[in-house]
PDB file of N, CA and C in Angstrom:
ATOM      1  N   UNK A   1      82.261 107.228 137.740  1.00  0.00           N
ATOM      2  CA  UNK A   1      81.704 107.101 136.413  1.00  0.00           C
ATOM      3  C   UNK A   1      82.225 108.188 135.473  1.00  0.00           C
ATOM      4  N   UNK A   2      81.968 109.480 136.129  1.00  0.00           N
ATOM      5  CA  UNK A   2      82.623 110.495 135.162  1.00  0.00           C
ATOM      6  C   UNK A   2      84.335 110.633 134.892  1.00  0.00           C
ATOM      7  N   UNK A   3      84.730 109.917 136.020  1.00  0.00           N
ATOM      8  CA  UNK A   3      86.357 109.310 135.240  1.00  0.00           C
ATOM      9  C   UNK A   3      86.305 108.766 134.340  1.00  0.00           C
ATOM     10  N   UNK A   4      85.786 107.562 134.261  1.00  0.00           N
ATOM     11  CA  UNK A   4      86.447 106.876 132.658  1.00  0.00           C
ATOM     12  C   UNK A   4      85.555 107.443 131.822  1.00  0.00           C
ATOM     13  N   UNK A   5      84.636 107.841 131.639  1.00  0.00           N
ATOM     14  CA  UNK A   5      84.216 108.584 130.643  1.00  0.00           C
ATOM     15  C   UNK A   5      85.099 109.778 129.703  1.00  0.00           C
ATOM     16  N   UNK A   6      85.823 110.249 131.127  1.00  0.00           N
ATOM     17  CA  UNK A   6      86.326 111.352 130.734  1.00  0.00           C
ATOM     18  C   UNK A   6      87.913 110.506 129.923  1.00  0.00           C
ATOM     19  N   UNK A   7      88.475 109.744 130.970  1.00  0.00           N
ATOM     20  CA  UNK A   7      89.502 108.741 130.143  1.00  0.00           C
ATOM     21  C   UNK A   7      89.426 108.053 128.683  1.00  0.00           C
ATOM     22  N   UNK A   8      88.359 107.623 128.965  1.00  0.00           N
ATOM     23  CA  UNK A   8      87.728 106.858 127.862  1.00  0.00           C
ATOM     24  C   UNK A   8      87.821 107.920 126.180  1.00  0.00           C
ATOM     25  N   UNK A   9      87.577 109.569 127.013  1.00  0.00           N
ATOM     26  CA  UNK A   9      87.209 110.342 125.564  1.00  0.00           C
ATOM     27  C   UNK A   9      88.766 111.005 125.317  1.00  0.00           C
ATOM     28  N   UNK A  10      90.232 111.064 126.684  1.00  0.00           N
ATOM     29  CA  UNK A  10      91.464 111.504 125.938  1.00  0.00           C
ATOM     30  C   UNK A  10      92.092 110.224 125.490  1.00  0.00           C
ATOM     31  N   UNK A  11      91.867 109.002 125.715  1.00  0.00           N
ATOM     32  CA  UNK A  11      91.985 107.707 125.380  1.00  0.00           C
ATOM     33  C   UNK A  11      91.771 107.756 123.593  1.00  0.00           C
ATOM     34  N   UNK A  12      90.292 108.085 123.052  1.00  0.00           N
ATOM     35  CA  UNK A  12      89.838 107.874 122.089  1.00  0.00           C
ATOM     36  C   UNK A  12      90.780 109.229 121.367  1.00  0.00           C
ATOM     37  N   UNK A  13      90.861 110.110 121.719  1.00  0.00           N
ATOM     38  CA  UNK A  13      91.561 111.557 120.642  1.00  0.00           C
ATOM     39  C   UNK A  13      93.152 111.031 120.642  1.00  0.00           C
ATOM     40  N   UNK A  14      93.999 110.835 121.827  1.00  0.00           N
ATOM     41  CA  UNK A  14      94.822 110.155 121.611  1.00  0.00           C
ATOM     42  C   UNK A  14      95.351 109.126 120.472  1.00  0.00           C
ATOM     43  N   UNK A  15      94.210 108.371 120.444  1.00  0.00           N
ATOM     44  CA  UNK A  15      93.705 107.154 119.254  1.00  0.00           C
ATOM     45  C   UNK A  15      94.113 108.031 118.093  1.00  0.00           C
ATOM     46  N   UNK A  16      93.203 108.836 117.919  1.00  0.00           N
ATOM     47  CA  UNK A  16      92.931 109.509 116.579  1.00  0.00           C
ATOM     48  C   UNK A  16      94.637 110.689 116.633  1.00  0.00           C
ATOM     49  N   UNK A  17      94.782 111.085 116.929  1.00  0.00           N
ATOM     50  CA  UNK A  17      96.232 111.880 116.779  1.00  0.00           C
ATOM     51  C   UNK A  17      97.208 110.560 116.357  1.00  0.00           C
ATOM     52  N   UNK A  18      97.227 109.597 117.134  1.00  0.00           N
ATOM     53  CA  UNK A  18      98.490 108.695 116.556  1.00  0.00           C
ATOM     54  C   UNK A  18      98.116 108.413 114.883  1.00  0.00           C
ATOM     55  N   UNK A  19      96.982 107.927 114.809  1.00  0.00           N
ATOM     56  CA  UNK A  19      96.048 107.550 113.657  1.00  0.00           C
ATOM     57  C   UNK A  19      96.633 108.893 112.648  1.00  0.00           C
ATOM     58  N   UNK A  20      96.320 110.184 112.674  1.00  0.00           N
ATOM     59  CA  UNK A  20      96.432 111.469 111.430  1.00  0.00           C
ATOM     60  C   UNK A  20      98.501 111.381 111.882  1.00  0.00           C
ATOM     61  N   UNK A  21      98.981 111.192 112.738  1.00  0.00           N
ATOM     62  CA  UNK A  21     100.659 111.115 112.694  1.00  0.00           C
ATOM     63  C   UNK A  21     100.954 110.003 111.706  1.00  0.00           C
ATOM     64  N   UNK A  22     100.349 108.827 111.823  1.00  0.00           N
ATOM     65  CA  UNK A  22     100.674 107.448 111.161  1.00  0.00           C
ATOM     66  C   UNK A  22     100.543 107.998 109.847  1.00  0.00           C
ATOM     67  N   UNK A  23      99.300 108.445 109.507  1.00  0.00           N
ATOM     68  CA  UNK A  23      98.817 108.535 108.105  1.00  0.00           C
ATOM     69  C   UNK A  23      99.436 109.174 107.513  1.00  0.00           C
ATOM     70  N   UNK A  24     100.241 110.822 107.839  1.00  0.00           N
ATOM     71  CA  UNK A  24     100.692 112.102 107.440  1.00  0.00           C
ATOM     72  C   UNK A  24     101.880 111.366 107.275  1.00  0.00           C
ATOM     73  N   UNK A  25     103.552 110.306 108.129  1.00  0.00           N
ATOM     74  CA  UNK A  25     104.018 110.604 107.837  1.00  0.00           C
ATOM     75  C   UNK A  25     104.261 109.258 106.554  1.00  0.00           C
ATOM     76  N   UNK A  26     103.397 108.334 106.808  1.00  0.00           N
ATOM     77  CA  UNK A  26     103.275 107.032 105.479  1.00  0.00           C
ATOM     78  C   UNK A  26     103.241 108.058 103.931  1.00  0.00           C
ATOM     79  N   UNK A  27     102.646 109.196 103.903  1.00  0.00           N
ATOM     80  CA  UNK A  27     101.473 110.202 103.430  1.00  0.00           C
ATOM     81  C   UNK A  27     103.859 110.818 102.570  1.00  0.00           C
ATOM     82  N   UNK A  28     104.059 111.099 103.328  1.00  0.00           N
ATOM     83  CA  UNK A  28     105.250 111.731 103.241  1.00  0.00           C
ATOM     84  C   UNK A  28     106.662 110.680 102.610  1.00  0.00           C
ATOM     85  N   UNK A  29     106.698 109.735 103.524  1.00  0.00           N
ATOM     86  CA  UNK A  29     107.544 108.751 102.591  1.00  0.00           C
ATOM     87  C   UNK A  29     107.057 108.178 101.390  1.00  0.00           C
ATOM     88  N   UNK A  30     105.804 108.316 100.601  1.00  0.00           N
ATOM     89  CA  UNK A  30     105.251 108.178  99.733  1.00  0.00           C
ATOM     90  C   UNK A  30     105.714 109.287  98.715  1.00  0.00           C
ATOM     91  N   UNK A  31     105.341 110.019  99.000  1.00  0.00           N
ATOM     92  CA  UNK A  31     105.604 111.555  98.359  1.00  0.00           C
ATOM     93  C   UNK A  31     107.239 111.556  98.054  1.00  0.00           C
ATOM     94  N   UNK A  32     107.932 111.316  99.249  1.00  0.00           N
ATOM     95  CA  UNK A  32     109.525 111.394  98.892  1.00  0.00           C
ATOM     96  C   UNK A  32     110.315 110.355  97.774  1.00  0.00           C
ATOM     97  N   UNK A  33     109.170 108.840  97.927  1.00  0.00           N
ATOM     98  CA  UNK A  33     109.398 108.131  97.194  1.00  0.00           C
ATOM     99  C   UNK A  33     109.348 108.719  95.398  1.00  0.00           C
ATOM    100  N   UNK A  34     107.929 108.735  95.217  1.00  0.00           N
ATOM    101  CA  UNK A  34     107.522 109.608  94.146  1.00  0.00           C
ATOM    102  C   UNK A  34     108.946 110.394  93.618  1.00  0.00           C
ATOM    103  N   UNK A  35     109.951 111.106  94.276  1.00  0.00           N
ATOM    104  CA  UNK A  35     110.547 111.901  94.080  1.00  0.00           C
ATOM    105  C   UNK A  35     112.319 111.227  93.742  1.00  0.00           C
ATOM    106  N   UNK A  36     111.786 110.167  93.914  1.00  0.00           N
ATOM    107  CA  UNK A  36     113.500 109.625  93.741  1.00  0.00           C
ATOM    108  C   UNK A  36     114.172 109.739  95.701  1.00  0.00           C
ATOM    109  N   UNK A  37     113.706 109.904  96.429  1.00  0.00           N
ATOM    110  CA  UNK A  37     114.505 110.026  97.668  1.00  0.00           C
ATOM    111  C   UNK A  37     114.442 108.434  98.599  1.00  0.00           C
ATOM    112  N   UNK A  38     114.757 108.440  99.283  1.00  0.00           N
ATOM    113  CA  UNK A  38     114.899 107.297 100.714  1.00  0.00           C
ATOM    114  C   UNK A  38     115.731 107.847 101.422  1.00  0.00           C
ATOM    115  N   UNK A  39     114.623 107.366 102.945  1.00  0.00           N
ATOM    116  CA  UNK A  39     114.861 107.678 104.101  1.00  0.00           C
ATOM    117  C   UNK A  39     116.217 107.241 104.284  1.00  0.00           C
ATOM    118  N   UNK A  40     116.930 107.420 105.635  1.00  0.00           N
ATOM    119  CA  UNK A  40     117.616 106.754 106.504  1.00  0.00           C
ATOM    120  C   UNK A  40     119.092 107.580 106.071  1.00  0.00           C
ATOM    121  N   UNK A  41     120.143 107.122 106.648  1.00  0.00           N
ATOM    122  CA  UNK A  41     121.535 108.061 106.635  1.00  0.00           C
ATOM    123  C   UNK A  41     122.109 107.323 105.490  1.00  0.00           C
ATOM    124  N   UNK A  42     123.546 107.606 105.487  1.00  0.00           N
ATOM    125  CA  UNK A  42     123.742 107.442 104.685  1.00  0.00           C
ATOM    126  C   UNK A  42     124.862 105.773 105.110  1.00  0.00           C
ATOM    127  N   UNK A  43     125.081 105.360 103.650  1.00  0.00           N
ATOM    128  CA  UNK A  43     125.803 103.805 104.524  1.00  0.00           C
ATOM    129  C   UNK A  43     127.066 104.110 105.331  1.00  0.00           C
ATOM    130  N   UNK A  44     127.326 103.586 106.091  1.00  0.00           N
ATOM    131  CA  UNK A  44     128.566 103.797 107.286  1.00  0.00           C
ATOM    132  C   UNK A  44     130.154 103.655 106.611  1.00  0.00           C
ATOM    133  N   UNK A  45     129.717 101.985 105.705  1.00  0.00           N
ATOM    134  CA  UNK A  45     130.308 101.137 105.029  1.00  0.00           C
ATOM    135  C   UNK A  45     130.839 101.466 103.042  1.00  0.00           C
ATOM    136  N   UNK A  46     131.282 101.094 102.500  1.00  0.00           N
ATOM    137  CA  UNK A  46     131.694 101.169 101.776  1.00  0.00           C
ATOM    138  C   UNK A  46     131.586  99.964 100.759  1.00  0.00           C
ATOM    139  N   UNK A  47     131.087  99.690  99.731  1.00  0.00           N
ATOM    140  CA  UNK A  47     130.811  98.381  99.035  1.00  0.00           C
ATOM    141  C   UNK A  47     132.084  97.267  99.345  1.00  0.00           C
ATOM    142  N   UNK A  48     133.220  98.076  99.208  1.00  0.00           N
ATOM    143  CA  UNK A  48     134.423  97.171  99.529  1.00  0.00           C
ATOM    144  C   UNK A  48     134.499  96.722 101.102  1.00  0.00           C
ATOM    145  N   UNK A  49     134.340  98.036 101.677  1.00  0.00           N
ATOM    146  CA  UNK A  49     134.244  97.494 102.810  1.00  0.00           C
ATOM    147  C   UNK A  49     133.693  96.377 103.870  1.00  0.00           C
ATOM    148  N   UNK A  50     132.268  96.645 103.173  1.00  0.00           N
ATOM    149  CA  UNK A  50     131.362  95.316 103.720  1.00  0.00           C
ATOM    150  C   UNK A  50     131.552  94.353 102.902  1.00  0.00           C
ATOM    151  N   UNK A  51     132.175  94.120 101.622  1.00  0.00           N
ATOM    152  CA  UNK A  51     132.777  92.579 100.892  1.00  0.00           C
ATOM    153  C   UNK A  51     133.615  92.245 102.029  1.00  0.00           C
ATOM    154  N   UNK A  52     134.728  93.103 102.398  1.00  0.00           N
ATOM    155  CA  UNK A  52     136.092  92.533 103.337  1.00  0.00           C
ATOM    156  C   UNK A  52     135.506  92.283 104.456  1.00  0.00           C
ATOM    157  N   UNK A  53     134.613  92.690 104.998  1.00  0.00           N
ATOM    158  CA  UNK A  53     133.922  92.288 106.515  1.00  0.00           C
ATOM    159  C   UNK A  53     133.398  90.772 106.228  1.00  0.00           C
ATOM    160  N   UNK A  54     132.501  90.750 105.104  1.00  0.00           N
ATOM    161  CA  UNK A  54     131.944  89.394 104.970  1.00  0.00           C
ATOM    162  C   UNK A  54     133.106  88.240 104.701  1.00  0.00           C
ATOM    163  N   UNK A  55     134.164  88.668 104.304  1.00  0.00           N
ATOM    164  CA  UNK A  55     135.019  87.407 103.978  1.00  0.00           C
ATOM    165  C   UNK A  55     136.149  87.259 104.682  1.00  0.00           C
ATOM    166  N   UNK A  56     136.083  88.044 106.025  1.00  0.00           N
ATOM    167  CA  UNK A  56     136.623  87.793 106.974  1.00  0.00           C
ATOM    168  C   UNK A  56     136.010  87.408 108.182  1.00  0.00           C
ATOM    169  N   UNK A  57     134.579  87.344 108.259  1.00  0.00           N
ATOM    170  CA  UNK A  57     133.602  86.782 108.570  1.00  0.00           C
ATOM    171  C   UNK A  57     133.918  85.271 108.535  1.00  0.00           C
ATOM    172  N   UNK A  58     133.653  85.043 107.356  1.00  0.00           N
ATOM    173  CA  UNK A  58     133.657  84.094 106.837  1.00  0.00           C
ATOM    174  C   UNK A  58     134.671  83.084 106.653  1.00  0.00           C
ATOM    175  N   UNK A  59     136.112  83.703 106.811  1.00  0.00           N
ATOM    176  CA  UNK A  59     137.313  83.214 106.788  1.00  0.00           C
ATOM    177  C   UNK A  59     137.722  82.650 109.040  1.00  0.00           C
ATOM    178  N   UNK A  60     137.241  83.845 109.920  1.00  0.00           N
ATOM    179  CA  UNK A  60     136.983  83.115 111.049  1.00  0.00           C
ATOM    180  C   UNK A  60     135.905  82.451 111.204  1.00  0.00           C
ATOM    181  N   UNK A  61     134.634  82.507 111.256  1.00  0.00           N
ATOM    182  CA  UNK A  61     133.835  81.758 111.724  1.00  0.00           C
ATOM    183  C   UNK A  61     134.266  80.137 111.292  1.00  0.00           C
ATOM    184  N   UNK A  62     134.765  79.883 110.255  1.00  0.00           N
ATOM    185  CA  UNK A  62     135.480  78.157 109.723  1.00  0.00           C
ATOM    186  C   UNK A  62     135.964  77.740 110.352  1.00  0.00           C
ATOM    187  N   UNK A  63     137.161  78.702 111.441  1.00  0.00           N
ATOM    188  CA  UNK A  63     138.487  77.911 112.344  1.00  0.00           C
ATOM    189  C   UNK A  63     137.206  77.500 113.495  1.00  0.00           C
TER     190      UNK A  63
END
């Protein structure tokens, strides 16, 4: 009995830590937004580049 009780209560804080991580970092891409920023790297590709990918794509997938 005093197992899952005890499970039951790092079960529930567990809960709540993912819960204040979720919130803090939504909390943060909000904030960065606000600021003119976005996440993620930077593109790999090149505007031209991914035109010539798509229309060579597009030029095999036909044959």
């Amino acid at each position: 009995m005093e197992g899952r009780v005890m499970f039951r209560m790092l079960s529930l804080l567990a809960r709540l830590r993912r819960e204040l991580i979720v919130g803090n970092t939504n909390d943060g891409l909000a904030s960065a937004r606000t600021r003119g920023r976005s996440g993620g790297g930077r593109p790999k590709r090149t505007p031209y580049q991914a035109k010539l990918a798509h229309q060579l794509y597009d030029a095999f997938s036909a044959v």
